[in-house]
N, C-alpha and C. Protein backbone atom coordinates (compact mmCIF):
# COMPACT_ATOMS: atom_id res chain seq x y z
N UNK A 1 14.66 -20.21 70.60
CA UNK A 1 15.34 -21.04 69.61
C UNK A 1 14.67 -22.40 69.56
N UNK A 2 14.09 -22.87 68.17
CA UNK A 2 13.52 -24.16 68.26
C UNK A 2 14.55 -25.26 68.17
N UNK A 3 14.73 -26.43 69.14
CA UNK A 3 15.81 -27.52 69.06
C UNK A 3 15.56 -28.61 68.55
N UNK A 4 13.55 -28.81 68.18
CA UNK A 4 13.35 -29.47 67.77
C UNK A 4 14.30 -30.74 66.40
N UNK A 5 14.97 -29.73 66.01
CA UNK A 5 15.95 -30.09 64.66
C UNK A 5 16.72 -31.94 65.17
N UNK A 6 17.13 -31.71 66.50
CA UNK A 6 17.83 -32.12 66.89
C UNK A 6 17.52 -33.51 67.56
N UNK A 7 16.14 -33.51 67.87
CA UNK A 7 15.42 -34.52 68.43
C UNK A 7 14.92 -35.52 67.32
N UNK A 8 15.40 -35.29 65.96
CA UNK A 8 13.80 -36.21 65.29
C UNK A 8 14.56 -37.80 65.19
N UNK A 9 15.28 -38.02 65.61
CA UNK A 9 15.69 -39.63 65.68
C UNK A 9 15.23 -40.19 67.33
N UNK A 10 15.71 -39.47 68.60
CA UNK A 10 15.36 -39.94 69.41
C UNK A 10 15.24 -38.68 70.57
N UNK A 11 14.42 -39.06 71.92
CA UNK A 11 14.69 -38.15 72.92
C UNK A 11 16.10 -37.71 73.33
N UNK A 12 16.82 -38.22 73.33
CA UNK A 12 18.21 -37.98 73.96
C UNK A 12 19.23 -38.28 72.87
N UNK A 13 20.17 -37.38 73.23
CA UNK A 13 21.56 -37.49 72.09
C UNK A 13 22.47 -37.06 72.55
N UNK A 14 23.90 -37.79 71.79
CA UNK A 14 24.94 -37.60 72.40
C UNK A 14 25.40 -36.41 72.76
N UNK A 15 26.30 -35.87 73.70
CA UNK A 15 26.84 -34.53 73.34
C UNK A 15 28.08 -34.79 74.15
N UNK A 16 29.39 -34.33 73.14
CA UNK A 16 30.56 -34.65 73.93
C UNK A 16 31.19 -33.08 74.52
N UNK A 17 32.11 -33.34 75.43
CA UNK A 17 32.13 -31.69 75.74
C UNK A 17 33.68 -31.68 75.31
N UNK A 18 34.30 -30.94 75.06
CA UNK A 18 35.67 -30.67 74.55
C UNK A 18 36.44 -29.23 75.30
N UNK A 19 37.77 -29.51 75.55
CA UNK A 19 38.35 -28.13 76.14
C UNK A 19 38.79 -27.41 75.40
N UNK A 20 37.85 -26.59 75.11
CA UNK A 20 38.20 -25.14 74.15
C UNK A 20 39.99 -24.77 74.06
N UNK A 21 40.32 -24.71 75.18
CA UNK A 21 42.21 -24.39 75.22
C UNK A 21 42.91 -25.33 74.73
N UNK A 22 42.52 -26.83 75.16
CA UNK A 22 43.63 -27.53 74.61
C UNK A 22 42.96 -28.56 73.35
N UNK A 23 41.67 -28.52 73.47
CA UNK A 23 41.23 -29.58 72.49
C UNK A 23 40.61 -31.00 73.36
N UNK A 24 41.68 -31.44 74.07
CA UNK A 24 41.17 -32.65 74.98
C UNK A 24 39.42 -32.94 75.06
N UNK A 25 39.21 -33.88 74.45
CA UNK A 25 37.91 -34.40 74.88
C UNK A 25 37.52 -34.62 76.69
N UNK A 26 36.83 -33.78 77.01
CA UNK A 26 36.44 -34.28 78.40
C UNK A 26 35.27 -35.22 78.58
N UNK A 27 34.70 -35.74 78.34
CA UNK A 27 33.30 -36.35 78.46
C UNK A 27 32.24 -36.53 77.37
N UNK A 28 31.51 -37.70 77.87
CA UNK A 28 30.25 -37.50 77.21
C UNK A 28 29.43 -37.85 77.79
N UNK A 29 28.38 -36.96 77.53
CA UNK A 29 26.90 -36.97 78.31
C UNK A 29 25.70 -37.42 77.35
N UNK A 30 24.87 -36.65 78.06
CA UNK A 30 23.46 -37.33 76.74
C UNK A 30 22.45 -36.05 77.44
N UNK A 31 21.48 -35.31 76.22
CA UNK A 31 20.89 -34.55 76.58
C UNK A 31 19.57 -34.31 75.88
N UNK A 32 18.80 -33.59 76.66
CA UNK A 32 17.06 -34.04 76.31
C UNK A 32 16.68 -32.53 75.62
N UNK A 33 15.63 -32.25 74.94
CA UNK A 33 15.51 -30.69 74.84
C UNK A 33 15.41 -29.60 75.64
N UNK A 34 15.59 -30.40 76.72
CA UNK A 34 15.43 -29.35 78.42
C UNK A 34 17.02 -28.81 78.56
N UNK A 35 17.65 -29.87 78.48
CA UNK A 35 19.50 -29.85 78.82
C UNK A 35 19.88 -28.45 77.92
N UNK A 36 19.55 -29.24 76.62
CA UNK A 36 20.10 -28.01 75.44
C UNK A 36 19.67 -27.00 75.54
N UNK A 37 18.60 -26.69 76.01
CA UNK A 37 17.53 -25.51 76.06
C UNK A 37 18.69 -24.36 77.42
N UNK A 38 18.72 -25.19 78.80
CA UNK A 38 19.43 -25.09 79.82
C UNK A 38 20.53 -24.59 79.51
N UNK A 39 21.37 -25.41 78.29
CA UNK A 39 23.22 -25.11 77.98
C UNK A 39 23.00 -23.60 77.58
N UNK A 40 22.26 -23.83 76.48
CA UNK A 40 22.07 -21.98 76.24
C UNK A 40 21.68 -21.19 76.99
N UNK A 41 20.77 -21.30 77.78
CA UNK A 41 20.19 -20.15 78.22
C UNK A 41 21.45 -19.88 79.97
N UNK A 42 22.18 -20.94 80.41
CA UNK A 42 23.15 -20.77 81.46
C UNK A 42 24.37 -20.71 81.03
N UNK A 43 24.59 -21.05 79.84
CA UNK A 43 26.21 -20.90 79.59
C UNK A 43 26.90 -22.07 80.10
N UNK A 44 26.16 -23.10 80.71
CA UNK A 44 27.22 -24.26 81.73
C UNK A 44 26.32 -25.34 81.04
N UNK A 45 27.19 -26.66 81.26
CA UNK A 45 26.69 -27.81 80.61
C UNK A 45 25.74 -28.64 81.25
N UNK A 46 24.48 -28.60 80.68
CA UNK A 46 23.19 -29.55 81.33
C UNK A 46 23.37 -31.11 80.65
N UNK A 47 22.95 -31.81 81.20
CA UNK A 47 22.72 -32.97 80.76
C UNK A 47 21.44 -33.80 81.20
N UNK A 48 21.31 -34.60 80.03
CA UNK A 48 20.14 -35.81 81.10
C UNK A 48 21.03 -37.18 82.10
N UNK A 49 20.64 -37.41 83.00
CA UNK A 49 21.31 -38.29 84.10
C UNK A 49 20.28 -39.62 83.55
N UNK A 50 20.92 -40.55 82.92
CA UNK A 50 20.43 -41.73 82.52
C UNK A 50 20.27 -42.53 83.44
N UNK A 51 21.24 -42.77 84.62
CA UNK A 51 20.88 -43.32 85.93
C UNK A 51 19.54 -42.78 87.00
N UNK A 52 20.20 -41.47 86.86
CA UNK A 52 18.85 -40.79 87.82
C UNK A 52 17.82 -40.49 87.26
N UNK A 53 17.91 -40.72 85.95
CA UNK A 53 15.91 -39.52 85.08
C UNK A 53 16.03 -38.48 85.44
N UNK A 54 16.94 -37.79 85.48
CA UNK A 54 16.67 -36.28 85.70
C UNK A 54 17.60 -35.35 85.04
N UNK A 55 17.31 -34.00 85.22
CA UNK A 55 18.47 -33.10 84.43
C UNK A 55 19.52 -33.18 85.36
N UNK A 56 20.80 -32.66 84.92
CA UNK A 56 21.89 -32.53 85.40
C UNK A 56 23.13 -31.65 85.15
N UNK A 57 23.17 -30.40 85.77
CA UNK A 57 24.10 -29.69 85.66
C UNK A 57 25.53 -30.15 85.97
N UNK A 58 26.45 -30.18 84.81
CA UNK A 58 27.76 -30.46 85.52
C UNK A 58 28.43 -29.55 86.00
N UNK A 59 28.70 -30.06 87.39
CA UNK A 59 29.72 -29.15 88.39
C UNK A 59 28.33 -28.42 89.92
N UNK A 60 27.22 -28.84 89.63
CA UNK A 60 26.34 -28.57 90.94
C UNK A 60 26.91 -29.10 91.91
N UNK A 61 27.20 -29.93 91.83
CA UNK A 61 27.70 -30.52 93.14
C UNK A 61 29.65 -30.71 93.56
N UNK A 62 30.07 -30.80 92.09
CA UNK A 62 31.57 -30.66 92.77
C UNK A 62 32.24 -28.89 92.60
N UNK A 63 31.10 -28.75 92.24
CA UNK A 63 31.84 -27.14 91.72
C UNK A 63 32.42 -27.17 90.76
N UNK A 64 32.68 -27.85 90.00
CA UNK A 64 33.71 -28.08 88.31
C UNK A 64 32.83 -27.71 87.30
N UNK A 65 32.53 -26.82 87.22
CA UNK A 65 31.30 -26.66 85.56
C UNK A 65 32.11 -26.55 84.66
N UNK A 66 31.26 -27.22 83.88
CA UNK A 66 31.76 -26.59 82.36
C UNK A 66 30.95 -25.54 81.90
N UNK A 67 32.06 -24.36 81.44
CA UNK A 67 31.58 -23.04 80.86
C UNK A 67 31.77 -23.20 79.61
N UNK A 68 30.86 -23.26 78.43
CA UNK A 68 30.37 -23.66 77.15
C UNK A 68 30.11 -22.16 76.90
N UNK A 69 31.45 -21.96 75.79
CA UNK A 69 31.59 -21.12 74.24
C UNK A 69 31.18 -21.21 73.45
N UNK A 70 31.52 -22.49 73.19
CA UNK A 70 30.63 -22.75 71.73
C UNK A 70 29.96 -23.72 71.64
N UNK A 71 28.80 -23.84 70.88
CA UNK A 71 28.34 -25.33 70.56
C UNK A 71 28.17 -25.68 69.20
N UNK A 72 28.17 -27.04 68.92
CA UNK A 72 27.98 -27.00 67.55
C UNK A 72 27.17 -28.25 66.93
N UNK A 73 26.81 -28.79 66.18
CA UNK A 73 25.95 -29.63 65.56
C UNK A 73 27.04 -30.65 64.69
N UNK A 74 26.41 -31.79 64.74
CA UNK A 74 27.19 -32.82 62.79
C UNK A 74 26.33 -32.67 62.61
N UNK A 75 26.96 -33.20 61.07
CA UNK A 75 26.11 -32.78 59.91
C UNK A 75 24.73 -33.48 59.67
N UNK A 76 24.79 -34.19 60.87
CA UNK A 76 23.33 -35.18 60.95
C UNK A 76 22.22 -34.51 62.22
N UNK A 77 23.05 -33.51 62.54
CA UNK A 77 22.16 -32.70 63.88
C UNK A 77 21.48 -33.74 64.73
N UNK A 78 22.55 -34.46 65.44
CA UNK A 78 21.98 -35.76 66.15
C UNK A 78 23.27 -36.08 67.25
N UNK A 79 23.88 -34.97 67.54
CA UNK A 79 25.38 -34.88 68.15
C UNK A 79 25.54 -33.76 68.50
N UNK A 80 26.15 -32.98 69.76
CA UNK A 80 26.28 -32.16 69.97
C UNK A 80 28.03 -31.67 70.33
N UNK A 81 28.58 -31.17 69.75
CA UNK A 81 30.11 -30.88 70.54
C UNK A 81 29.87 -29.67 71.72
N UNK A 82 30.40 -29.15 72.30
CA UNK A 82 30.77 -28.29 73.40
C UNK A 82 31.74 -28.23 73.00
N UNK A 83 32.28 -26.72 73.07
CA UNK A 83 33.80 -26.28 73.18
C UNK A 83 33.76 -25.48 74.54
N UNK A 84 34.45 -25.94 75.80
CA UNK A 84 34.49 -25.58 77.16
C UNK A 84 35.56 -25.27 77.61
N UNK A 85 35.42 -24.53 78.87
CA UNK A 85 36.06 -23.90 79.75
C UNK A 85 35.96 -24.63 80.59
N UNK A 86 36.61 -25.67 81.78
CA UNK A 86 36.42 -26.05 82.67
C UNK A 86 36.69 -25.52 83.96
N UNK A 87 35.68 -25.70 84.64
CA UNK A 87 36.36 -24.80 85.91
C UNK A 87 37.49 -25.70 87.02
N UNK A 88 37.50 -26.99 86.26
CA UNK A 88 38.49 -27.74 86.89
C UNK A 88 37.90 -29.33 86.72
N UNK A 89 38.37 -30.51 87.51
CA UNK A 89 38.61 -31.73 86.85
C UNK A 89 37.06 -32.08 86.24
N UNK A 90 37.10 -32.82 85.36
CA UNK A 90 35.59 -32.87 84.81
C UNK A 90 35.16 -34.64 85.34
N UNK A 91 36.22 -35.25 85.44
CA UNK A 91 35.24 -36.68 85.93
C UNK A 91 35.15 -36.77 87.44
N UNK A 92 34.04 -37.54 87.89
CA UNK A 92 34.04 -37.68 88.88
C UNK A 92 34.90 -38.55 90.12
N UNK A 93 36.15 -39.08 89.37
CA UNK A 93 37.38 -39.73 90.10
C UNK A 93 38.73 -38.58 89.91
N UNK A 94 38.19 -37.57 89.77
CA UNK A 94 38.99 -36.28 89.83
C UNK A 94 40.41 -36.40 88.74
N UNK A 95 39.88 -36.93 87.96
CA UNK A 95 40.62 -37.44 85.97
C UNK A 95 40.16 -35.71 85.60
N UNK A 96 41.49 -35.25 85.02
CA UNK A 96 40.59 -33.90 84.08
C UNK A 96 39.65 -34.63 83.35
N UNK A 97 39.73 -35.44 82.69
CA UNK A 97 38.83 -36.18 81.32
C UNK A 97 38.26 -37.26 81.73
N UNK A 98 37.16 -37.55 81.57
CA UNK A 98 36.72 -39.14 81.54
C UNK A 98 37.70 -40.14 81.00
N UNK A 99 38.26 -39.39 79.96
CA UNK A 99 38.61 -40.52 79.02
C UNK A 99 40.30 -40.57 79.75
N UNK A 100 40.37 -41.54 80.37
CA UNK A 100 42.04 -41.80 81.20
C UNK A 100 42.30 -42.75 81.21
N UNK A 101 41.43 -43.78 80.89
CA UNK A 101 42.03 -45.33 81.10
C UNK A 101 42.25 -45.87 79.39
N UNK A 102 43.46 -46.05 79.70
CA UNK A 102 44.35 -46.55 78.08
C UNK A 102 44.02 -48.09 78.18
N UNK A 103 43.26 -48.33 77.24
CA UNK A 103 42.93 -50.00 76.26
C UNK A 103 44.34 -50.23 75.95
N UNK A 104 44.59 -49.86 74.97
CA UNK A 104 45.29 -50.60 74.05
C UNK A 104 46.30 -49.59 73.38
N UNK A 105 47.41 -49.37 72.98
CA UNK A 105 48.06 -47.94 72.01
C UNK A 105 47.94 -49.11 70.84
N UNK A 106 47.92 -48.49 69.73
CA UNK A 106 47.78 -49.10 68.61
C UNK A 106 48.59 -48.31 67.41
C-alpha cells in the first residue's frame, strides 16, 4: 500500500486514536511512514516518539496496546483517526484517555 498520499505536507502527522466502543478520544500521537506502514501491517498502534526519534509501539512496555479496526483519513489526508480496542488504560498516568484534565466547562 503506497502512504505516500499522506506525507506531502510534512514527515509526520497527526493521528488521534479513538475507542471504537465508546467513542472517547484516547490520545494523540504523531506518525512517520514507518508507524503507518507498522499500524497496518500489526494491527496495534505505532507512532513516532518526538522526544525519543524513534518508532513507538503503544503498549510495548505497559502492555496496554491499542488494537486498531479501523483507520481512516480527512479529507485533507494529513490526519489520521484510529478506531481502537484498548487493551486497557491508554495514558501513561494510568488516565483511560490522555485527555482528563478539565480547563474550563464552557
Amino acid at each position: 500500500m503506497d502512504l505516500k498520499q499522506y506525507f506531502q505536507k510534512a514527515e509526520l502527522i497527526p493521528v488521534v486514536a479513538q475507542d471504537a466502543a465508546t467513542g472517547q478520544v484516547l490520545m494523540l500521537g504523531y506518525a512517520n511512514e514507518d508507524a503507518l506502514r507498522l499500524t497496518i501491517e500489526t494491527g496495534t498502534a505505532w507512532f513516532w516518539s518526538r522526544s525519543r526519534s524513534e518508532l513507538w509501539n503503544k503498549g510495548s512496555t505497559s502492555g496496554n496496546y491499542l488494537r486498531v479496526l479501523e483507520m481512516f483519513s480527512d479529507c485533507d489526508d494529513d490526519t489520521i483517526l484510529l478506531k481502537c480496542n484498548p487493551d486497557g488504560p491508554v495514558c501513561h498516568t494510568g488516565e483511560i484517555s490522555c485527555f482528563y484534565k478539565e480547563i474550563k466547562k464552557i
